[in-house]
Protein backbone atom coordinates (compact mmCIF):
# COMPACT_ATOMS: atom_id res chain seq x y z
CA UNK A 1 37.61 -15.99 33.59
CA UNK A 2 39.57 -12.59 33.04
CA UNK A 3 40.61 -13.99 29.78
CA UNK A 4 37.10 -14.10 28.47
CA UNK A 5 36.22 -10.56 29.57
CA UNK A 6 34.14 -8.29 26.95
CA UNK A 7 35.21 -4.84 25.56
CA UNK A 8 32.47 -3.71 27.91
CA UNK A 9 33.79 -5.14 30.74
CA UNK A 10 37.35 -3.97 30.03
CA UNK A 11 36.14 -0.37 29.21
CA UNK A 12 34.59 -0.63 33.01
CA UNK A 13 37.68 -1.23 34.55
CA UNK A 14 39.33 0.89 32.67
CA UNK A 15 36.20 3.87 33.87
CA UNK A 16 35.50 5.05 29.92
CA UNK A 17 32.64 5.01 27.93
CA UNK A 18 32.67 3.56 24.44
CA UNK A 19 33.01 7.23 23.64
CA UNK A 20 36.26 8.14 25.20
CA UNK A 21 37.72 4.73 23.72
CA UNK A 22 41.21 6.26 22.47
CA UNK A 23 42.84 6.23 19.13
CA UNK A 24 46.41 5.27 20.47
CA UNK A 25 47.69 4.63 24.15
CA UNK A 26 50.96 5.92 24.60
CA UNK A 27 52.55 3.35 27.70
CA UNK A 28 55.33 4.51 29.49
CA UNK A 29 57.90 2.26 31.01
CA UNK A 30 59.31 4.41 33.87
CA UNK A 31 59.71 3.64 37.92
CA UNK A 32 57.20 6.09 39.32
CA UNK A 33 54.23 5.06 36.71
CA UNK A 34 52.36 8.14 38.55
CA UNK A 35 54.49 11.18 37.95
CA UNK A 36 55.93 9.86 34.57
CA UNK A 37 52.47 9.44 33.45
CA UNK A 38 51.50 12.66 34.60
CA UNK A 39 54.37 14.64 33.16
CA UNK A 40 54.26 13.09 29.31
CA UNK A 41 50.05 13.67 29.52
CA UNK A 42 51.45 17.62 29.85
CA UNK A 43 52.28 17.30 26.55
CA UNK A 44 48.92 16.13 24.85
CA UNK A 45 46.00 19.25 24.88
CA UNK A 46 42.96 18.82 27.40
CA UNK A 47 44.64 15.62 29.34
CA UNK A 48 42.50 15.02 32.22
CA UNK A 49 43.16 12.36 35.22
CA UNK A 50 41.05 9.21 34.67
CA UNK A 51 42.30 6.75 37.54
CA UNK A 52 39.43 4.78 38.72
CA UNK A 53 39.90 4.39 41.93
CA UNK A 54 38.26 1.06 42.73
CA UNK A 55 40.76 -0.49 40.04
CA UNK A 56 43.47 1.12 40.81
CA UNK A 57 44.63 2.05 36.83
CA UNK A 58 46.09 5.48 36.94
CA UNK A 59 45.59 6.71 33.16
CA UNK A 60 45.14 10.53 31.21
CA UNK A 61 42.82 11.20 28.48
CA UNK A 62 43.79 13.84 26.29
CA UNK A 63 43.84 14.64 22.17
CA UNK A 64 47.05 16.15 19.88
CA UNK A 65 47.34 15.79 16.00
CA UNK A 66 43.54 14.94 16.06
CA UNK A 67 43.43 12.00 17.98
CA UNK A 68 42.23 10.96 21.24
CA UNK A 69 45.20 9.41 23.21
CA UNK A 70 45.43 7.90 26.61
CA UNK A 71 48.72 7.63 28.41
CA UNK A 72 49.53 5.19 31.16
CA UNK A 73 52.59 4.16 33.31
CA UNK A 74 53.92 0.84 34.08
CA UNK A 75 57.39 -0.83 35.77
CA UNK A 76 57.93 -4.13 33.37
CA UNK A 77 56.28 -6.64 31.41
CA UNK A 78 53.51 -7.55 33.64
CA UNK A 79 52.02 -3.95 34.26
CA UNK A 80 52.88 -3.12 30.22
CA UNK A 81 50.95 -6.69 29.27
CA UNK A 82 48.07 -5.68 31.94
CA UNK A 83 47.49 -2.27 30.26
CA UNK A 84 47.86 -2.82 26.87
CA UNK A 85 45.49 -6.12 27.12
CA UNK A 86 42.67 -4.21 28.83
CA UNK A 87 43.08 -0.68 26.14
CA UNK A 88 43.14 -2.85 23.49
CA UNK A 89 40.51 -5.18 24.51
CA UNK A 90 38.62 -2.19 25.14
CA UNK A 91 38.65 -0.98 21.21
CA UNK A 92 42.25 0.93 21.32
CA UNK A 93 43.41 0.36 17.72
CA UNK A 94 47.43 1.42 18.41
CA UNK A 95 49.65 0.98 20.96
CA UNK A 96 53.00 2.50 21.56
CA UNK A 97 55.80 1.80 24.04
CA UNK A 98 57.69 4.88 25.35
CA UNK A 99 60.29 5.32 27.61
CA UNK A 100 63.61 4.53 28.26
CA UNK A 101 66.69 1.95 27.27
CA UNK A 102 70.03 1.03 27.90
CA UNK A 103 72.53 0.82 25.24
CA UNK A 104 73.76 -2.47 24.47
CA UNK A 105 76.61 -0.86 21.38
CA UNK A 106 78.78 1.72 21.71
CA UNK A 107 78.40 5.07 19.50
CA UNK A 108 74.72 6.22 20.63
CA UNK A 109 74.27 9.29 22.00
CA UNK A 110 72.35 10.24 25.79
CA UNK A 111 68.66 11.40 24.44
CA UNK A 112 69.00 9.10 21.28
CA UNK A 113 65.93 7.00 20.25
CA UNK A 114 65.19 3.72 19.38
CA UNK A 115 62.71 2.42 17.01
CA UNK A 116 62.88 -1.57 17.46
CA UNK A 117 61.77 -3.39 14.55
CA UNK A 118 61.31 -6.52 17.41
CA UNK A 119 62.37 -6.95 20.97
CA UNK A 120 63.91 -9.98 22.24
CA UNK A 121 61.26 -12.24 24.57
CA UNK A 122 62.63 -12.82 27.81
CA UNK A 123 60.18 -10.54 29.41
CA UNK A 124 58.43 -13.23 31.51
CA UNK A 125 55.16 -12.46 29.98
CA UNK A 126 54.93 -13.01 26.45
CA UNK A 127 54.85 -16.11 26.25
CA UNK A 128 51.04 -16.25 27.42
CA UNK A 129 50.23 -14.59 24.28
CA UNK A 130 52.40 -15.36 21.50
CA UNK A 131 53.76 -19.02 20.74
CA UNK A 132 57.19 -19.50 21.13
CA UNK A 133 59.75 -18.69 18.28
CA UNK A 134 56.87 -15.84 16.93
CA UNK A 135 58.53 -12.25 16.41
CA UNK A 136 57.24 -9.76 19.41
CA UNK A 137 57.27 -6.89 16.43
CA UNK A 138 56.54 -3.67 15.72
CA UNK A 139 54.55 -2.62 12.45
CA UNK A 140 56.57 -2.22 10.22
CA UNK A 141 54.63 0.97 8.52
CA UNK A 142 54.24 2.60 12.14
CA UNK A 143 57.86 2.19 13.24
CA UNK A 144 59.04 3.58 9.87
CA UNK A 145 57.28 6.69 10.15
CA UNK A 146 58.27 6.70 13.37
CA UNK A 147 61.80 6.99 12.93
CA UNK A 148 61.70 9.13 9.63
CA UNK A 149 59.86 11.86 11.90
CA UNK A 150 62.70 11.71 14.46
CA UNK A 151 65.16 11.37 11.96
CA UNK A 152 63.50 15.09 10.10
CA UNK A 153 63.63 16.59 14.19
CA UNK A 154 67.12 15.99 14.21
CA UNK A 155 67.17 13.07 16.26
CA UNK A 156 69.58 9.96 16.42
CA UNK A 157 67.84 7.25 15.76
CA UNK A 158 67.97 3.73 15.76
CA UNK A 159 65.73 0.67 14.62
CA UNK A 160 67.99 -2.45 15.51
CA UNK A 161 66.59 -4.99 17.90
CA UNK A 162 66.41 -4.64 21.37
CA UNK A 163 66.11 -7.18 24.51
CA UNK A 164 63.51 -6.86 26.97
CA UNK A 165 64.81 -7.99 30.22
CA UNK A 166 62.07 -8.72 33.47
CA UNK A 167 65.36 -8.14 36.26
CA UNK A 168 67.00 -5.21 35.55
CA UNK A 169 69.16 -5.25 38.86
CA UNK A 170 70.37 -8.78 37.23
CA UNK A 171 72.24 -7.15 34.32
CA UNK A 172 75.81 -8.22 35.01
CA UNK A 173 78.81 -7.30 32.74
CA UNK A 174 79.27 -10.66 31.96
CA UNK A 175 75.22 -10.76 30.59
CA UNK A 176 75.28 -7.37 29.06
CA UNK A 177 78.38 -8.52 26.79
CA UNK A 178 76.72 -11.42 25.65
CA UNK A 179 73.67 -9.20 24.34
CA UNK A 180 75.81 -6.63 22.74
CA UNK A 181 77.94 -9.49 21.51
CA UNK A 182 74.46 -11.04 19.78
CA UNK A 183 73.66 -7.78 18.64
CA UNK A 184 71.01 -6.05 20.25
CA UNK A 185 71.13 -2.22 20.13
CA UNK A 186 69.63 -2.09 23.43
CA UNK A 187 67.87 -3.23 27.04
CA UNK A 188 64.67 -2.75 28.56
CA UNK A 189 61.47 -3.94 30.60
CA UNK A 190 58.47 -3.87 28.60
CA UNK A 191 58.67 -3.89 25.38
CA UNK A 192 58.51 -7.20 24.00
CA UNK A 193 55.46 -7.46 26.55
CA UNK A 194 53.55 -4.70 25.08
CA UNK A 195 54.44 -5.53 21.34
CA UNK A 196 53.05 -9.38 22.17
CA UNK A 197 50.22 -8.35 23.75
CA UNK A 198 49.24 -5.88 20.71
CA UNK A 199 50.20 -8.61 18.14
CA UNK A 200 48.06 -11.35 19.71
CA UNK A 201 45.14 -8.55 19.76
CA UNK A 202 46.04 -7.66 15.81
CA UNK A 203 46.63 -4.20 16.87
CA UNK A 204 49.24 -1.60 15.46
CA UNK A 205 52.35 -1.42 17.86
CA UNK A 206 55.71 0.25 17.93
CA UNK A 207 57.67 1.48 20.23
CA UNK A 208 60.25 4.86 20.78
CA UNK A 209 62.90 4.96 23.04
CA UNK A 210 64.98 7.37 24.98
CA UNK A 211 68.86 6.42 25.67
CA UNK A 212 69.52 6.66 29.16
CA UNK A 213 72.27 4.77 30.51
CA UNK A 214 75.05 3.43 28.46
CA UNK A 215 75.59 -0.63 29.61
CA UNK A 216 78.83 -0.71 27.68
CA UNK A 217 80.69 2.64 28.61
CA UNK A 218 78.86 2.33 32.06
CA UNK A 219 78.04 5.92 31.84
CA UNK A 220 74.79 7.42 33.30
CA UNK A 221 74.31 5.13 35.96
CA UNK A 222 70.88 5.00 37.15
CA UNK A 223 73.04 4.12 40.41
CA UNK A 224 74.48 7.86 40.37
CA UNK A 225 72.88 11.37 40.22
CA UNK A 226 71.72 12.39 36.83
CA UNK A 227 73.74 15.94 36.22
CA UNK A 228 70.73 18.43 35.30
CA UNK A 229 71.95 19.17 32.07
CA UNK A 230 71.90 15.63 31.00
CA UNK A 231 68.62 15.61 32.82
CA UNK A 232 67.82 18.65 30.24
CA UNK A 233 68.86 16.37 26.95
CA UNK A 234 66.49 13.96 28.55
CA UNK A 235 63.36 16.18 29.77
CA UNK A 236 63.65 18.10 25.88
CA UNK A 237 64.02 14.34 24.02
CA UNK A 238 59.96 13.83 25.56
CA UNK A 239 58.23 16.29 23.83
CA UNK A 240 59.93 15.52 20.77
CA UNK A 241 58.85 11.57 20.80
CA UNK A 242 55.59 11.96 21.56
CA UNK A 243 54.66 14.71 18.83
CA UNK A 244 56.59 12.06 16.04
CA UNK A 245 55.16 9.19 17.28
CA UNK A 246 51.25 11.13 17.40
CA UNK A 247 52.48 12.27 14.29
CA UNK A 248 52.88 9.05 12.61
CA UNK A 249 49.86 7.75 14.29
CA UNK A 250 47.72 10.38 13.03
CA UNK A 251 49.14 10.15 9.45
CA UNK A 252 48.31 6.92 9.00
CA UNK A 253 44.18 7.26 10.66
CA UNK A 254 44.04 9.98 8.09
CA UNK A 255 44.75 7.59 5.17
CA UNK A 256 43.13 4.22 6.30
């Protein structure tokens, strides 16, 4: 039933008009999927609240680097899968995953970024719309101009692999090793969902990620207060993402 639903139908739930169908959605994997929404649609021009309130899908339409984006907030796979199904479905060409990771090798830095070329699927949700053994990837044009707009601002980047996990309080020393040891770069929630989702759809995907806590060192514990000027690195990193990721996105709709 829901899998046969129309653009029409999607764009319903979703309280747009074909009109206001955006040119990227930029989904943000974060706790409170309110206030992290709202603070990253600060830095797009015009964003305006869409939630619809029958649904229940808190979202922001706004524009930057002449596009329309849409930015929406979701805890792990199944919220990431549910939001990127129904924008894309809806006519969204691009999606791309923001938000945070751990790090899974030692040497990266608090506020570094990853560009994943592909994340690992053990997600929980994938596998409903890729087969298994197919690559949950990024495009490989997006994510390169991705990182070489980071890498311009000054930012460390990296684009190794990284392992999308659907129980973060389940990360035990013994299970981080064994990722670092088969050499991902890092850990998160959604974004092998979101990059599976877009891939079944044929839409572009990539995804840019903020260090946060270092799995290795065990340093920035999401267990212990975040000192503010770490919470600075962090809160200055945001802006930065976006405008390279918009940037990229916007390069490469003026050239198609």
């Amino acid at each position: 039933m829901y899998r046969e639903l129309t653009a029409e139908d999607h764009r319903r739930i979703l309280a747009i008009s074909a009109d206001e169908v955006p040119d990227v959605l930029l989904l943000l994997g974060v706790f409170d999927v309110y206030e992290g929404a709202a603070r990253f649609a600060t830095y797009l021009d015009d964003a305006r609240y869409m939630r619809n309130a029958r649904k229940g899908l808190p979202s922001w339409l706004g524009r930057s680097h002449g596009l329309k984006v849409a930015v929406a907030g979701s805890f792990g796979g199944p919220m990431a899968a549910m939001h990127a199904h129904s924008w894309i479905a809806a006519g969204t060409p691009t999606v791309v995953q923001l938000g945070w990771y751990g790090a899974l090798q030692a040497g990266s830095g608090l506020g570094d970024v990853i560009v994943p070329r592909h994340a690992e699927r053990q997600d929980g949700v994938s596998d409903w719309y890729l087969p298994k053994g197919i690559l949950a990837d990024a495009t490989p044009a997006l994510a390169s101009a991705i990182a070489a707009n980071l890498i311009a601002a000054g930012v460390g980047v990296s684009e190794r692999a990284i392992y999308s996990t659907p129980a973060l309080l389940a990360e035990s020393r013994e299970v981080i090793a064994d990722w670092s040891r088969h050499g991902y770069h890092g850990v998160d929630m959604e974004t092998a969902a979101t990059f599976a989702v877009a891939k079944h759809f044929g839409a572009e995907r990539a995804a840019a990620l903020i260090r946060f806590d270092d799995l290795i060192n065990e340093e920035h514990s999401m267990a212990e207060e975040l000192k503010a000027e770490h919470l600075g690195v962090l809160r200055g990193r945001e802006p930065q993402v976006v405008d390279a990721v918009l940037a990229a996105v916007g390069a490469r709709k003026a050239h198609s």
